[in-house]
N, C-alpha and C. Protein backbone atom coordinates (compact mmCIF):
# COMPACT_ATOMS: atom_id res chain seq x y z
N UNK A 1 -16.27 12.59 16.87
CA UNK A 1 -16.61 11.47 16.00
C UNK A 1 -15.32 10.92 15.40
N UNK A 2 -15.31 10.23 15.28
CA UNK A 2 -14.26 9.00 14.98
C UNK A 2 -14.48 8.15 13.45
N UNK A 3 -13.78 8.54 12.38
CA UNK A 3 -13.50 8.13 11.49
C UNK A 3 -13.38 6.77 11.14
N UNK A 4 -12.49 5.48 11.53
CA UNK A 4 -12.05 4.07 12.11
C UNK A 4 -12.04 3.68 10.63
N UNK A 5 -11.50 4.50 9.90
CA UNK A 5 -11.11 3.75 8.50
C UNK A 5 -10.13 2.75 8.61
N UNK A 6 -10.40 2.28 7.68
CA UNK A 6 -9.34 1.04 7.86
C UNK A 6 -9.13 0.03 6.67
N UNK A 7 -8.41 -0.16 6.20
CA UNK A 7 -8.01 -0.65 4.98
C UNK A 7 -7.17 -2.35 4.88
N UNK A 8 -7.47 -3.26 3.75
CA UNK A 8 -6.44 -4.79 4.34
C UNK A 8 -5.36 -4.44 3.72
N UNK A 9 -4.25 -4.66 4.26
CA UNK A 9 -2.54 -4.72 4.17
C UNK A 9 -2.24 -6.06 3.19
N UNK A 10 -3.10 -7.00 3.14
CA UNK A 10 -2.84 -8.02 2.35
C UNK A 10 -3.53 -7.74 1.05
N UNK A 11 -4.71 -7.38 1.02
CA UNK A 11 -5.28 -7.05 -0.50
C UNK A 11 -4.06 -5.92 -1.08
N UNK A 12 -3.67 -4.65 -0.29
CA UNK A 12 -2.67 -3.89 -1.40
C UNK A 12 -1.70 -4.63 -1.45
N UNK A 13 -1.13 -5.34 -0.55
CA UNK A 13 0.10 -5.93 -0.66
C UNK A 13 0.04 -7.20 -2.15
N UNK A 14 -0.98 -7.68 -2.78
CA UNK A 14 -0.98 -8.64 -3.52
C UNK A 14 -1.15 -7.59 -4.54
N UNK A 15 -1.53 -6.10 -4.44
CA UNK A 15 -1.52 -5.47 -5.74
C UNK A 15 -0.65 -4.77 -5.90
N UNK A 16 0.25 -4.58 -4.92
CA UNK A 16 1.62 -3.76 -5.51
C UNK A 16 2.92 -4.51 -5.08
N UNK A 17 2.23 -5.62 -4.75
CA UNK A 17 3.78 -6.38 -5.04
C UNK A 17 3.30 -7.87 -5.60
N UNK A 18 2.64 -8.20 -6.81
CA UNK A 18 2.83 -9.13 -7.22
C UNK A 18 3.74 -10.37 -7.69
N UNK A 19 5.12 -9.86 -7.24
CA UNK A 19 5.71 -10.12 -7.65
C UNK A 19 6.18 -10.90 -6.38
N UNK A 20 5.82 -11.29 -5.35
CA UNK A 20 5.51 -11.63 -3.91
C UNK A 20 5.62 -12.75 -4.28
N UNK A 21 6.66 -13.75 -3.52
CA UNK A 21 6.36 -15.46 -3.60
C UNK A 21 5.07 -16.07 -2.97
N UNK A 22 4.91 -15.04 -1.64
CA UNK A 22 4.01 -15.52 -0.81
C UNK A 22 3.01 -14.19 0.05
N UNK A 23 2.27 -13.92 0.65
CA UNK A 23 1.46 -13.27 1.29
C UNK A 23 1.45 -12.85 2.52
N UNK A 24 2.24 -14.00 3.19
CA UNK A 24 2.42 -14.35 4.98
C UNK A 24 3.17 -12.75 5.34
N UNK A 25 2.89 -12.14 6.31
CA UNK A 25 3.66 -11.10 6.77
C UNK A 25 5.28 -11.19 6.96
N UNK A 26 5.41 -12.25 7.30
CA UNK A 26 7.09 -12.75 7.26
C UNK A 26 7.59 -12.96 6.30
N UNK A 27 6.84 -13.23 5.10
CA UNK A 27 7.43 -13.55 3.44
C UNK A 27 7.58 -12.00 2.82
N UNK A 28 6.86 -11.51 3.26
CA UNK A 28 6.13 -9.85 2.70
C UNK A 28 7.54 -9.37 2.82
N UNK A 29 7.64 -8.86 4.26
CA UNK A 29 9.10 -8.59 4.95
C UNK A 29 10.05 -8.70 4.27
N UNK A 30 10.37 -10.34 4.30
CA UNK A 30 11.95 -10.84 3.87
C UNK A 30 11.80 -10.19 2.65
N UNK A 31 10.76 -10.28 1.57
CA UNK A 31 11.02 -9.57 0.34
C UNK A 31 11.05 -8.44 0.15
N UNK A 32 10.65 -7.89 0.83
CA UNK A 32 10.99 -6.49 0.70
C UNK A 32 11.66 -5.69 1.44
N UNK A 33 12.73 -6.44 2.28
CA UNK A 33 14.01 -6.53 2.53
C UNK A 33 13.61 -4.94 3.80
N UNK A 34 12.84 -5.58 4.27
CA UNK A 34 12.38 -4.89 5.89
C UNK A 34 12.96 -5.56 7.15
N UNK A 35 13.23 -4.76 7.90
CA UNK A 35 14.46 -5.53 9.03
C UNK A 35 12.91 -5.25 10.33
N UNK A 36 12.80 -6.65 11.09
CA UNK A 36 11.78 -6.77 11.97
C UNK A 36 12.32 -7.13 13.02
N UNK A 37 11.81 -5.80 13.82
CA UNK A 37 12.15 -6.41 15.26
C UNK A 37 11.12 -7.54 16.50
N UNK A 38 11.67 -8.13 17.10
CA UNK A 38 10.58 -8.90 17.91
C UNK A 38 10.17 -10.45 17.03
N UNK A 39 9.44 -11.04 17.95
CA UNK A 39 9.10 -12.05 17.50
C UNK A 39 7.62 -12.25 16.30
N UNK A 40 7.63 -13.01 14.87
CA UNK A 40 6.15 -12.81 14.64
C UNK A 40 4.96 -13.24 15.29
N UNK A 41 4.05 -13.07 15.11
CA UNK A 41 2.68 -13.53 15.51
C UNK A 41 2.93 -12.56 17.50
N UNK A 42 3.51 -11.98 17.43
CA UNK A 42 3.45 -11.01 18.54
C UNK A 42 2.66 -9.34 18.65
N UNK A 43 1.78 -8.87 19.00
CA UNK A 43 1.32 -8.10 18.54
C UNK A 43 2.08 -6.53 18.05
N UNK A 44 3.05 -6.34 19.04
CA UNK A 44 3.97 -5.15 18.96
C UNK A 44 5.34 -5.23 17.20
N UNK A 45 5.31 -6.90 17.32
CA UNK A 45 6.56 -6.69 16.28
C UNK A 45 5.63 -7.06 14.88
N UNK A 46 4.41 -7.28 14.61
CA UNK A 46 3.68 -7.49 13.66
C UNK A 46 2.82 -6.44 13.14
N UNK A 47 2.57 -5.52 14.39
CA UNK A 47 2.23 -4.09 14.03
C UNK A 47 3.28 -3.07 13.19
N UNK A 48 4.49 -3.36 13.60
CA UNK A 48 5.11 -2.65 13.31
C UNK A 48 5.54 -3.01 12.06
N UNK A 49 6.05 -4.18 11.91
CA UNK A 49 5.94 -4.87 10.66
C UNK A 49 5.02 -4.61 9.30
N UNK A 50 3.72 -4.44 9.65
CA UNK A 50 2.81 -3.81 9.02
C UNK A 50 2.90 -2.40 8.94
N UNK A 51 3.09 -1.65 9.46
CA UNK A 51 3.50 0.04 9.25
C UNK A 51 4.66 0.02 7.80
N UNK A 52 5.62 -0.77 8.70
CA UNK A 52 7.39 -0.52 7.60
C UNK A 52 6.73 -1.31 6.09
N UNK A 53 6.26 -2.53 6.30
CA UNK A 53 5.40 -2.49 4.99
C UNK A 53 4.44 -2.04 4.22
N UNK A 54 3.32 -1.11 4.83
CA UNK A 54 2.62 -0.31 4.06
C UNK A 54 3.34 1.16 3.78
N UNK A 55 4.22 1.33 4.41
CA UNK A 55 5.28 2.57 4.11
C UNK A 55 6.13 2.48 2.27
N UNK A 56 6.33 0.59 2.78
CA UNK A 56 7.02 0.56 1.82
C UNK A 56 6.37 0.46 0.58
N UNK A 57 5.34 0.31 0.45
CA UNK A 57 4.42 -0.16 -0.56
C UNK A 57 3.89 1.50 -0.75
N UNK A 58 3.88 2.44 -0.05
CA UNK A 58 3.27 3.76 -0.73
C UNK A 58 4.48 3.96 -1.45
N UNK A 59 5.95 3.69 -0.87
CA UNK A 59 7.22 4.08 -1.22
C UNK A 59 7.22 3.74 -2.80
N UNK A 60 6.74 2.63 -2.97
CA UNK A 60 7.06 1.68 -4.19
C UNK A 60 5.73 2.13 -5.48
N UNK A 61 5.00 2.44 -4.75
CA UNK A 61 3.71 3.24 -6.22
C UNK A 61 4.22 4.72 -6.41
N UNK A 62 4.76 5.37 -5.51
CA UNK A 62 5.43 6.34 -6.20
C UNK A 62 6.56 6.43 -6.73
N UNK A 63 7.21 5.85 -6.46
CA UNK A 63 8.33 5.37 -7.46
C UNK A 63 8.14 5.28 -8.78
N UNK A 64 7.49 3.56 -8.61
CA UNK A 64 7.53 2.99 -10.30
C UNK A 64 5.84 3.69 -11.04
N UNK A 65 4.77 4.79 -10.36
CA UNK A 65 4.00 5.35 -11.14
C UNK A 65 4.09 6.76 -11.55
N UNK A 66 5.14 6.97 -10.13
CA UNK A 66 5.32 8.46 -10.03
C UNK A 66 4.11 9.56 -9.29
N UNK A 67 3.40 8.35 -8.76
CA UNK A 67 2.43 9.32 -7.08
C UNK A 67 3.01 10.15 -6.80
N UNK A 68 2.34 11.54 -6.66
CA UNK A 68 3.47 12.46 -5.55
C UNK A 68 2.61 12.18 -4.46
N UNK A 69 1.81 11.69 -4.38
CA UNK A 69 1.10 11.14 -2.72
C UNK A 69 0.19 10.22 -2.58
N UNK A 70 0.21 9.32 -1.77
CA UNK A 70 -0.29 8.12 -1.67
C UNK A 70 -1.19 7.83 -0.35
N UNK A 71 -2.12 8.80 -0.53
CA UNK A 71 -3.08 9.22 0.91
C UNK A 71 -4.11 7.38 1.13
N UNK A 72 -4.41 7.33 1.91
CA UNK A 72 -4.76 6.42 2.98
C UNK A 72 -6.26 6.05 1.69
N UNK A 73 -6.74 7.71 1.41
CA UNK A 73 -8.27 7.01 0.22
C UNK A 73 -7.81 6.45 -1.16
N UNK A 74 -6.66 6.52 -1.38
CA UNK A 74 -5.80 6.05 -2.74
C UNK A 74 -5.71 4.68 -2.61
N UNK A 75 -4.62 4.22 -1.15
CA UNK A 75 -4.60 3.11 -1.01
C UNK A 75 -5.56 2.35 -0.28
N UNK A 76 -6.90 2.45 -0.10
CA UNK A 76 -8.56 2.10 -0.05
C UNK A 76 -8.87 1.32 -0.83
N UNK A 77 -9.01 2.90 -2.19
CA UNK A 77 -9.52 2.87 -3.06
C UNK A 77 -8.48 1.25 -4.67
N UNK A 78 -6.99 1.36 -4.17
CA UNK A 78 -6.52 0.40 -4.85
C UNK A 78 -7.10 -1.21 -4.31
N UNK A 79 -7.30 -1.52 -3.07
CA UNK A 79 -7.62 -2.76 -2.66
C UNK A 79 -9.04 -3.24 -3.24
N UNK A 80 -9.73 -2.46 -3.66
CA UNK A 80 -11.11 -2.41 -3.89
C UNK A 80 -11.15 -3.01 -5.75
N UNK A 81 -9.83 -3.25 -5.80
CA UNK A 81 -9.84 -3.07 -7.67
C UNK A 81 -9.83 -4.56 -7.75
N UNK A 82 -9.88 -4.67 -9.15
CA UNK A 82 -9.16 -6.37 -9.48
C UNK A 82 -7.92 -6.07 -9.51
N UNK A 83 -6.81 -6.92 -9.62
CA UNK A 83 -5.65 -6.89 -10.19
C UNK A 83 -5.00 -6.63 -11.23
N UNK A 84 -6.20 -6.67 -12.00
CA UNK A 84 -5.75 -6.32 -13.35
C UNK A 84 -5.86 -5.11 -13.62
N UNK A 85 -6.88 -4.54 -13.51
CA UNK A 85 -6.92 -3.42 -13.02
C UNK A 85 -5.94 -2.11 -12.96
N UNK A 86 -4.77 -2.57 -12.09
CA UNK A 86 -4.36 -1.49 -11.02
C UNK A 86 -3.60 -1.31 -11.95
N UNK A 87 -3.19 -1.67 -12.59
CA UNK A 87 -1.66 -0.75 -13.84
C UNK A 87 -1.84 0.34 -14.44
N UNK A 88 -3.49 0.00 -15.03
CA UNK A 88 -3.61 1.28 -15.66
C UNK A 88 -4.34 2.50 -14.95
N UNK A 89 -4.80 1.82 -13.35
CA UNK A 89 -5.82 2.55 -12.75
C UNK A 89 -4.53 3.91 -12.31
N UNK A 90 -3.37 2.88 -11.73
CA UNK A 90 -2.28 3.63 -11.11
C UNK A 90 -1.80 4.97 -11.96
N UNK A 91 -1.79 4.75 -13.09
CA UNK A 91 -0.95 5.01 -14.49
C UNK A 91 -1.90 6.32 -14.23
N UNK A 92 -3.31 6.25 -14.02
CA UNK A 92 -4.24 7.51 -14.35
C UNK A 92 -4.12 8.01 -13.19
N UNK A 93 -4.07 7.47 -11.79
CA UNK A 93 -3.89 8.56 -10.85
C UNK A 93 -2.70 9.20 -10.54
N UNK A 94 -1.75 8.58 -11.41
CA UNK A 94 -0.55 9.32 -11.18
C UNK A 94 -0.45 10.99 -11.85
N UNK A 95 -1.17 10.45 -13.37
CA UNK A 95 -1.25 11.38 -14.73
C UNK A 95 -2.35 12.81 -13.95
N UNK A 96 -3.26 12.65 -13.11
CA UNK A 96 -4.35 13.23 -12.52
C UNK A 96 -3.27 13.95 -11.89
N UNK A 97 -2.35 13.55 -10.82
CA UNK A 97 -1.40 14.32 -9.73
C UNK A 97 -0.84 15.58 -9.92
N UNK A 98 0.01 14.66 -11.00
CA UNK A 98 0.81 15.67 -11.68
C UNK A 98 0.27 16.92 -12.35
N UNK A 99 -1.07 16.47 -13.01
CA UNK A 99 -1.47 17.52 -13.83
C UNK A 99 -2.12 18.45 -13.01
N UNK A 100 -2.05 18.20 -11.77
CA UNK A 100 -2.68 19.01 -10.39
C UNK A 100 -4.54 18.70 -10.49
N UNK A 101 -4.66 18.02 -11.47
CA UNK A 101 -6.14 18.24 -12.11
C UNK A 101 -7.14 16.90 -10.73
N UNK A 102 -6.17 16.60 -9.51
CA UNK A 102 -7.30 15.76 -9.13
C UNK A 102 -6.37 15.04 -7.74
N UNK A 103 -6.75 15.28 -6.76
CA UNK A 103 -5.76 14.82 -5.26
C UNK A 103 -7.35 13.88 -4.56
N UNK A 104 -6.96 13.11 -4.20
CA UNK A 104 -7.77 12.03 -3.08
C UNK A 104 -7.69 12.87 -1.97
N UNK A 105 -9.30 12.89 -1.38
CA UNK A 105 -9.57 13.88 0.14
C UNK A 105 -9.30 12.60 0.92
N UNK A 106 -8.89 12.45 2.24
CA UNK A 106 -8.58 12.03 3.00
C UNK A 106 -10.41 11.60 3.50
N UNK A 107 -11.45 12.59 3.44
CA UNK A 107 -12.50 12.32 4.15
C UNK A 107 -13.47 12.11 3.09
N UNK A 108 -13.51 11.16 1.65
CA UNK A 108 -14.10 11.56 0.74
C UNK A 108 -14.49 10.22 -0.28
């Protein structure tokens, strides 16, 4: 059986980088200073494109919340929020981590 989770790259991307001029996968990139190989709108260099940016975006909530992990039901569960939302939602799942008192199941 086959899982086929799947999550949008543009909903987290507008919640952890608001600070985004624009949305387009090529704007995403240049700002967040990701080096892309291939041409866009190609399927191989836009996939990949999308990996180095959702990498970078787990990179960037543990950083500035202090995640020690940023499992696949975390970043689900952030797209699902409002925007307003996510500061303090982040703020509590970070505080949960640390205190060991609470980890996101992967199947859950």
């Amino acid at each position: 059986m086959h899982n086929n989770a799947c999550a949008c790259s543009l909903l987290a991307a507008r919640r952890i980088l608001p600070d985004a001029p624009r949305y387009r996968l090529s704007t995403l990139a240049a700002h967040c200073g990701l080096i892309v190989q291939g041409s866009w709108h190609r399927a191989l260099a836009d996939a990949e494109a999308t990996a180095q940016l959702w990498l970078y975006m787990e990179e960037r909530l543990q950083l500035q919340y202090g995640l020690i992990e940023t499992p696949f039901s975390l970043m689900d569960a952030l797209t699902r929020l409002q925007r307003r939302q996510v500061p303090a939602w982040l703020r509590t799942q970070a505080t949960r981590q640390q205190s060991g008192l609470f980890h996101f199941q992967e199947n859950g």
